[in-house]
Protein backbone atom coordinates (compact mmCIF):
# COMPACT_ATOMS: atom_id res chain seq x y z
CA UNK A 1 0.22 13.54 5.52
CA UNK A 2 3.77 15.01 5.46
CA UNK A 3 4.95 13.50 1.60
CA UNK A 4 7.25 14.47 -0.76
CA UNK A 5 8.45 13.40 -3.97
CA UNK A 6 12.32 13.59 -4.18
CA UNK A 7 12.91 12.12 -7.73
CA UNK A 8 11.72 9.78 -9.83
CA UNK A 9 13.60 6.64 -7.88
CA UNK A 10 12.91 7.50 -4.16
CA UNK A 11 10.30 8.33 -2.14
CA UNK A 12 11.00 10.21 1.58
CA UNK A 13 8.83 9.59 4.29
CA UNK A 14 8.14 12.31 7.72
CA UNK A 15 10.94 10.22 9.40
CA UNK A 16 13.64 11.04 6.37
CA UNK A 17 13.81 6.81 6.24
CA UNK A 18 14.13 5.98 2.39
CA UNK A 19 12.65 3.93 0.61
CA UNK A 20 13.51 1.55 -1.77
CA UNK A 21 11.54 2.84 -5.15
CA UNK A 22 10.05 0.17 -7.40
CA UNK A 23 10.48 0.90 -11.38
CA UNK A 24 9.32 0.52 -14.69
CA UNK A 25 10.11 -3.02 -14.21
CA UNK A 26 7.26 -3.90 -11.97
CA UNK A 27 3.62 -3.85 -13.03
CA UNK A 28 0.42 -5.70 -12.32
CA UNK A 29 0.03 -9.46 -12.89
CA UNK A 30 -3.95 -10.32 -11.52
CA UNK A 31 -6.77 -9.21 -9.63
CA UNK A 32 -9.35 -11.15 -7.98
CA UNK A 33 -12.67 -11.11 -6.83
CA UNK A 34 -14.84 -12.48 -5.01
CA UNK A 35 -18.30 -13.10 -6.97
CA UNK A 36 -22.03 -14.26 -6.15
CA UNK A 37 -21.97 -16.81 -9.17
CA UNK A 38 -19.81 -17.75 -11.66
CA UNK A 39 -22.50 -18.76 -14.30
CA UNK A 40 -23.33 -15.14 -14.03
CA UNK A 41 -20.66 -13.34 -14.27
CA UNK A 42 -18.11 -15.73 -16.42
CA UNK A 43 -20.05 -14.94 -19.51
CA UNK A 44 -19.09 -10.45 -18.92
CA UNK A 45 -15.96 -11.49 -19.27
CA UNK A 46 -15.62 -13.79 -21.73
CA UNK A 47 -18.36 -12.26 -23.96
CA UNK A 48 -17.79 -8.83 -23.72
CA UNK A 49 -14.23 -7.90 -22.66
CA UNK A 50 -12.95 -11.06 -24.95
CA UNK A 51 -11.03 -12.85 -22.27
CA UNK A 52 -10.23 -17.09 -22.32
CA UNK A 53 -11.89 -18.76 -19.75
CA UNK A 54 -10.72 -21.62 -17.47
CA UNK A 55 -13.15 -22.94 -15.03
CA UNK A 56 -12.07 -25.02 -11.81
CA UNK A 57 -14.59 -26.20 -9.68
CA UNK A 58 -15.85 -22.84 -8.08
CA UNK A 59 -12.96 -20.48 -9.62
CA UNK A 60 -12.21 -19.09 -13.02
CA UNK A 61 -9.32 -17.66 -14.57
CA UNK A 62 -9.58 -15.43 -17.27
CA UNK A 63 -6.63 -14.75 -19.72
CA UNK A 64 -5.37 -13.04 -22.79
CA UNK A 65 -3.40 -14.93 -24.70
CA UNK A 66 -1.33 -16.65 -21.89
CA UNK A 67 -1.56 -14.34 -19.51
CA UNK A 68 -4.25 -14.49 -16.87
CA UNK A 69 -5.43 -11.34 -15.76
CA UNK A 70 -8.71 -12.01 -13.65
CA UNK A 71 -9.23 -14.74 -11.35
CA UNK A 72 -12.88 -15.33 -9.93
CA UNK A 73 -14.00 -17.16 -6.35
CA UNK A 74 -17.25 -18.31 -6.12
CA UNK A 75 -18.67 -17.20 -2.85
CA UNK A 76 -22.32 -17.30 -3.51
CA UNK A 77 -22.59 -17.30 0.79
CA UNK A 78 -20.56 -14.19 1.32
CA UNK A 79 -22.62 -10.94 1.63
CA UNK A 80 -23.06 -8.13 -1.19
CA UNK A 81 -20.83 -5.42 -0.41
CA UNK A 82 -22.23 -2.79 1.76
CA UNK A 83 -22.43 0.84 0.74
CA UNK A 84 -19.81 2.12 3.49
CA UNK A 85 -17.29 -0.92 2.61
CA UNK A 86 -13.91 0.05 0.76
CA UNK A 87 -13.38 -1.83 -2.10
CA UNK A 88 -12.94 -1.65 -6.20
CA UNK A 89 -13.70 1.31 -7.88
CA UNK A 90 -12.78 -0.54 -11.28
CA UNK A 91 -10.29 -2.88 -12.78
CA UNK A 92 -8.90 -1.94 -15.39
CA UNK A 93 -7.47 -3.71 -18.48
CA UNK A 94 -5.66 -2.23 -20.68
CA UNK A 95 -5.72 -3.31 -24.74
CA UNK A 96 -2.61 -2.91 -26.58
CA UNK A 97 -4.18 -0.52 -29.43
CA UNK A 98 -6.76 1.59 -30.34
CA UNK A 99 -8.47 -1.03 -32.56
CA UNK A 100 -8.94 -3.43 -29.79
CA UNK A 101 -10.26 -0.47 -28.11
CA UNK A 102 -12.85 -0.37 -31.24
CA UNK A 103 -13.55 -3.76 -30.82
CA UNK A 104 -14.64 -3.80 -26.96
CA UNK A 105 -16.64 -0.72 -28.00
CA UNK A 106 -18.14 -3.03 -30.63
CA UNK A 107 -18.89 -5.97 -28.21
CA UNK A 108 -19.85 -3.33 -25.50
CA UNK A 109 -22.44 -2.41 -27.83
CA UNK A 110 -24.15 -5.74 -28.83
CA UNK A 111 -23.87 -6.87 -24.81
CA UNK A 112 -23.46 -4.99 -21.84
CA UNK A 113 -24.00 -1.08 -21.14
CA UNK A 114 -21.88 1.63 -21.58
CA UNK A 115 -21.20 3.92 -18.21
CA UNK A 116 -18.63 6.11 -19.61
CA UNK A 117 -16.22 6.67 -21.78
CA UNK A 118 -13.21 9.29 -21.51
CA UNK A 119 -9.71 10.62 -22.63
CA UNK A 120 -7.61 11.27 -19.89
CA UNK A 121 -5.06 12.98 -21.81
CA UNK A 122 -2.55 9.80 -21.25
CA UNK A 123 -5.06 7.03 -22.18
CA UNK A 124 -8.57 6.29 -23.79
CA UNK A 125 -10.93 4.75 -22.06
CA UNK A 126 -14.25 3.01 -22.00
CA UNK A 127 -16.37 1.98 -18.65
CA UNK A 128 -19.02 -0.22 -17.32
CA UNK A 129 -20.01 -2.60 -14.61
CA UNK A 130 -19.59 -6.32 -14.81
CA UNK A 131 -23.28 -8.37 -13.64
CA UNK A 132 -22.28 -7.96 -10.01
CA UNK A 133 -21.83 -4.03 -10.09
CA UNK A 134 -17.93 -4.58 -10.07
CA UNK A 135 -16.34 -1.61 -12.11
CA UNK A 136 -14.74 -2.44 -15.08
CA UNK A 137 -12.27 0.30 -17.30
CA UNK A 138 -11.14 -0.71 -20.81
CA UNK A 139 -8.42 1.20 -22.19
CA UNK A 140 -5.75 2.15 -24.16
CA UNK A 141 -2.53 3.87 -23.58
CA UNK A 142 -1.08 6.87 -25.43
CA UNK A 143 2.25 6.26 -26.46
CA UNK A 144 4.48 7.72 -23.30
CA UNK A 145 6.31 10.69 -25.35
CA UNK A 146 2.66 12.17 -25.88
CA UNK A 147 1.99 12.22 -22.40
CA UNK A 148 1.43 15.71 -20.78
CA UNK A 149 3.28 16.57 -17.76
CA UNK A 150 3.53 18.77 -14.99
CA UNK A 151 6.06 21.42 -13.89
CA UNK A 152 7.19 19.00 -11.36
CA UNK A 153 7.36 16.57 -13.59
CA UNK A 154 4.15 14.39 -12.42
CA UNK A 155 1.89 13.24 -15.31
CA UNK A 156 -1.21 15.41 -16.08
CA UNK A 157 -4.47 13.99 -16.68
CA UNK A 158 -7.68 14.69 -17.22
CA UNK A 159 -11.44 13.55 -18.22
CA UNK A 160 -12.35 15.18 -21.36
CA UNK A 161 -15.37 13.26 -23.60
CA UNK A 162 -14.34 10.41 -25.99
CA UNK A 163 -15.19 10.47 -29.72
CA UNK A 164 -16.99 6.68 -29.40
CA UNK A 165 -16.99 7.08 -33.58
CA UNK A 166 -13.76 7.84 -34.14
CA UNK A 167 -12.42 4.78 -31.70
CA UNK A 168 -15.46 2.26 -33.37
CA UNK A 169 -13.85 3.35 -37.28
CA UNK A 170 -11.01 1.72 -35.69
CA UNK A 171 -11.67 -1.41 -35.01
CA UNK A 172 -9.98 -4.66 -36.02
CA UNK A 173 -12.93 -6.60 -36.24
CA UNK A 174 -12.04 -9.16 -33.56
CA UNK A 175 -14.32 -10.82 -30.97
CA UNK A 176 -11.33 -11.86 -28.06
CA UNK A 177 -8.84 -9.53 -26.70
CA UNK A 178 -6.10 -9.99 -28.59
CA UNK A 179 -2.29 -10.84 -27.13
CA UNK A 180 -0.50 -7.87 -25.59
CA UNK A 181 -3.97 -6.93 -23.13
CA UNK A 182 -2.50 -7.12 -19.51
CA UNK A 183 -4.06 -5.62 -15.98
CA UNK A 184 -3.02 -1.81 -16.31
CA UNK A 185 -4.08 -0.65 -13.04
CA UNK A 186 -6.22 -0.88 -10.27
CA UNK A 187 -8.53 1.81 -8.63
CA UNK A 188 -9.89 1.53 -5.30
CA UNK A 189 -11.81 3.21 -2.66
CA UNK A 190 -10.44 3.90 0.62
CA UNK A 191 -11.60 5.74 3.73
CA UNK A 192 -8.46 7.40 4.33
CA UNK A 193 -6.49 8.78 1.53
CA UNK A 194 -3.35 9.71 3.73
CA UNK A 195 -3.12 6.90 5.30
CA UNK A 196 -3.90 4.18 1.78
CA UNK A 197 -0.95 6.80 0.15
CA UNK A 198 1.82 6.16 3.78
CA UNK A 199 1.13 2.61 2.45
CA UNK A 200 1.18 2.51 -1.39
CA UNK A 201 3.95 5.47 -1.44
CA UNK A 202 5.86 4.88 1.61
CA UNK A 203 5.90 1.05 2.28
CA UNK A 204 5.25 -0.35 -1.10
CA UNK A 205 7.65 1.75 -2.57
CA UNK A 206 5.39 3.09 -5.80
CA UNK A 207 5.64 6.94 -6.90
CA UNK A 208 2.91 9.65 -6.57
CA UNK A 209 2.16 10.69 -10.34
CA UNK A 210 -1.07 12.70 -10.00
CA UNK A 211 -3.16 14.47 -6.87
CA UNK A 212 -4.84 16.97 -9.18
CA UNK A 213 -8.11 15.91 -8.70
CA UNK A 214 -10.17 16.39 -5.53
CA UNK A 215 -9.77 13.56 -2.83
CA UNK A 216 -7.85 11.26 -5.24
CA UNK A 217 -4.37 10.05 -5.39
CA UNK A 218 -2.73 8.26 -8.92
CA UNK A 219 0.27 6.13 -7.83
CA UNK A 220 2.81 4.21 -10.09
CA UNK A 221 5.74 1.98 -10.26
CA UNK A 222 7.99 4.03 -12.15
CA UNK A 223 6.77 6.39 -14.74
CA UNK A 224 3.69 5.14 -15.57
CA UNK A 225 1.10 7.12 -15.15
CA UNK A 226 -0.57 5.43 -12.22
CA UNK A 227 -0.88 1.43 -11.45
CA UNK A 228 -2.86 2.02 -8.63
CA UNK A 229 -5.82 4.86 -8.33
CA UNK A 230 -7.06 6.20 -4.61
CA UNK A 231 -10.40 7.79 -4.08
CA UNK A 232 -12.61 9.47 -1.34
CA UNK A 233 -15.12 10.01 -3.86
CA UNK A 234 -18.14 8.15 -1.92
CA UNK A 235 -17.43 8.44 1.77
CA UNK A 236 -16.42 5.06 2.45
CA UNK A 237 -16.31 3.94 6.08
CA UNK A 238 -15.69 0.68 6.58
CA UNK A 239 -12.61 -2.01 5.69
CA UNK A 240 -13.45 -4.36 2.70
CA UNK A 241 -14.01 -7.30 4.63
CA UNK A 242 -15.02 -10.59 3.03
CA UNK A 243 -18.11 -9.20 1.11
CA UNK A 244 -18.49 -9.67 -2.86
CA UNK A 245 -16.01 -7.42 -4.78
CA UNK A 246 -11.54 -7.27 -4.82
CA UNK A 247 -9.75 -9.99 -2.69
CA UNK A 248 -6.40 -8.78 -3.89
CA UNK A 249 -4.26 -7.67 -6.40
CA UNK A 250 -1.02 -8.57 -7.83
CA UNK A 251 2.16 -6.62 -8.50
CA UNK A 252 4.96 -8.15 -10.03
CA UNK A 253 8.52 -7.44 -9.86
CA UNK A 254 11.78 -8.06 -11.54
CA UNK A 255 14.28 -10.01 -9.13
CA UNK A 256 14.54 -11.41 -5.53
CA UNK A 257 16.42 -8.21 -4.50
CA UNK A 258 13.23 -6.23 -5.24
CA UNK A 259 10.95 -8.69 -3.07
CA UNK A 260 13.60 -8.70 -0.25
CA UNK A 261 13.32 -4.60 -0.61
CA UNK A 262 9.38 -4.61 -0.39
CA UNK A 263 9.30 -7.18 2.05
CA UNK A 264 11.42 -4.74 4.40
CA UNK A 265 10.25 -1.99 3.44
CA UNK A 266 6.65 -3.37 4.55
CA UNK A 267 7.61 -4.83 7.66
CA UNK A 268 9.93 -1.67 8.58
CA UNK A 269 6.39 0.24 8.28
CA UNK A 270 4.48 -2.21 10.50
CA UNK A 271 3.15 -4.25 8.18
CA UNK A 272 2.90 -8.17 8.77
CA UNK A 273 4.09 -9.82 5.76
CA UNK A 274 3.52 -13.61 4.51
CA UNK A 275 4.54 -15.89 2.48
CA UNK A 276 8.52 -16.83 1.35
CA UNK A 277 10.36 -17.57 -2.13
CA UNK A 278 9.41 -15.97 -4.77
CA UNK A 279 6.30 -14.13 -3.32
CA UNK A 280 4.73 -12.32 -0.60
CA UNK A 281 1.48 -10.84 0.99
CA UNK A 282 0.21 -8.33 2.91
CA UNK A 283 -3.12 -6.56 3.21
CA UNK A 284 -3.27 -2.52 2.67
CA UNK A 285 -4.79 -0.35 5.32
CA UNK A 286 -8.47 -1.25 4.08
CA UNK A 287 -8.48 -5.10 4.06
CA UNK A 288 -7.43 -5.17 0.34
CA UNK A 289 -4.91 -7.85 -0.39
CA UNK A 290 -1.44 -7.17 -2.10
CA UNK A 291 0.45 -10.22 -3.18
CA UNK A 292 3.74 -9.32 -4.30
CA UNK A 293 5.45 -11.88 -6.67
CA UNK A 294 8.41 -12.34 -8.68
CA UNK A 295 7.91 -12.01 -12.53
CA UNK A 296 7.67 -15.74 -13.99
């Protein structure tokens, strides 16, 4: 895919067409999903991750603090996702400091499994699976003067092993996730990785940080270091569809102006847009929802 990088506030397409840039401003709000059973899965998240829980009828919102970050639809008719189906990789939520890093480990440890943990150079990070195989990152964040960059100026990252003991001595001693923990990022699989980055670069309007590992893309409002992650990494085939796993995700900008801007931007690149006021949505090339939303 012809792409390339012109500075930090605009991205130009193959057709020289500009396009409006989002910033620093704009981050993630929520993510959903769409989940066999509540009774099931509510407990993961509440239990082990440390998240409030609000239950309505057959959905669940799960916040820190005040801020929800996961919302769960009971669809205990829908079908397991397949094996070829795009989808989530992992969620991931990010904890304001390396001692509520400690204390997920610590929870981790007395109730779910540990699939990984990693430093990435920018971040920390712990991983494992929620009761319906949904991937699930916990991390924290470097500050962003330590982070490593390339000559190009795109972040660097990498996986390098953890030191679990180190992060534990840190703890706070705290059993819910404490104010500050938002949605960092999202990372999903795609079956075409030119085509998900035409939409997350060129119509969306985030920034490529990182393409330094094979068949993956790390893409960002901004500087940070990626908000969204792309992957090829298990031959997926097929659009999401309405199995078990993501229904959408949320990204959340400053001001009208930057919604009008998106909502061009999309519809300039074929896109069909919905919604009016203060937010919008639009599904990415794989059947993944995007709801685009002014900050509250």
């Amino acid at each position: 895919m012809p792409l390339a990088l012109t500075h930090q506030g605009s991205v130009m397409t193959d057709t020289a067409t500009e396009t409006p840039a989002l910033t620093d401003a704009t981050h993630p709000g929520r993510v959903a999903l769409r989940v066999g059973s509540l009774d099931r899965v509510v407990p993961f998240y509440r239990d082990v991750v440390g998240l409030a829980v609000e239950r309505y009828g057959s959905r669940a919102v799960l916040s820190a603090g005040n801020t929800p970050l996961v919302v769960l639809n009971e669809a205990p008719d829908a079908p397991p996702r397949a094996g070829d189906q795009a989808g989530l990789f992992h969620l991931a939520i990010r904890v304001p400091d390396r001692g509520a890093l400690g204390d997920v480990l610590d929870r981790i440890r007395d109730g779910a499994t540990l699939s990984g943990a990693s430093d990435h150079l920018v971040s920390e990070a712990l991983y494992l699976r929620d009761p319906e195989g949904n991937g699930v990152e916990i991390y924290r964040d470097r500050p962003r003067e330590e982070w490593p960059t390339k000559d190009d100026g795109r972040v660097k990252m990498d996986t390098l092993p953890l030191d679990l003991d180190s992060v534990l001595a840190d703890a706070h001693g705290d059993d819910r996730a404490p104010v500050g923990t938002d949605l960092g990022h999202v990372h999903l699989e795609v079956t075409d990785l030119g085509r998900a980055l035409d939409f997350y670069v060129d119509a969306l309007g985030m920034n490529l940080r990182d393409d330094g590992y094979p068949n993956a893309a790390f893409v960002a409002a901004g500087g940070y270091h990626h908000h969204v992650g792309l992957n090829r990494w298990n031959d997926r085939r097929a659009p999401a569809g309405e199995s078990h796993g993501i229904q959408w995700f949320e990204v959340v900008v400053p001001d009208a102006e930057t919604l009008t801007a998106v909502r061009d931007s999309l519809e300039e690149h074929g896109y069909a847009v919905e919604g009016d006021g203060d937010s919008l949505s639009v599904s990415d090339p794989d059947g993944i929802g995007v709801r685009v939303a002014l900050e509250p």
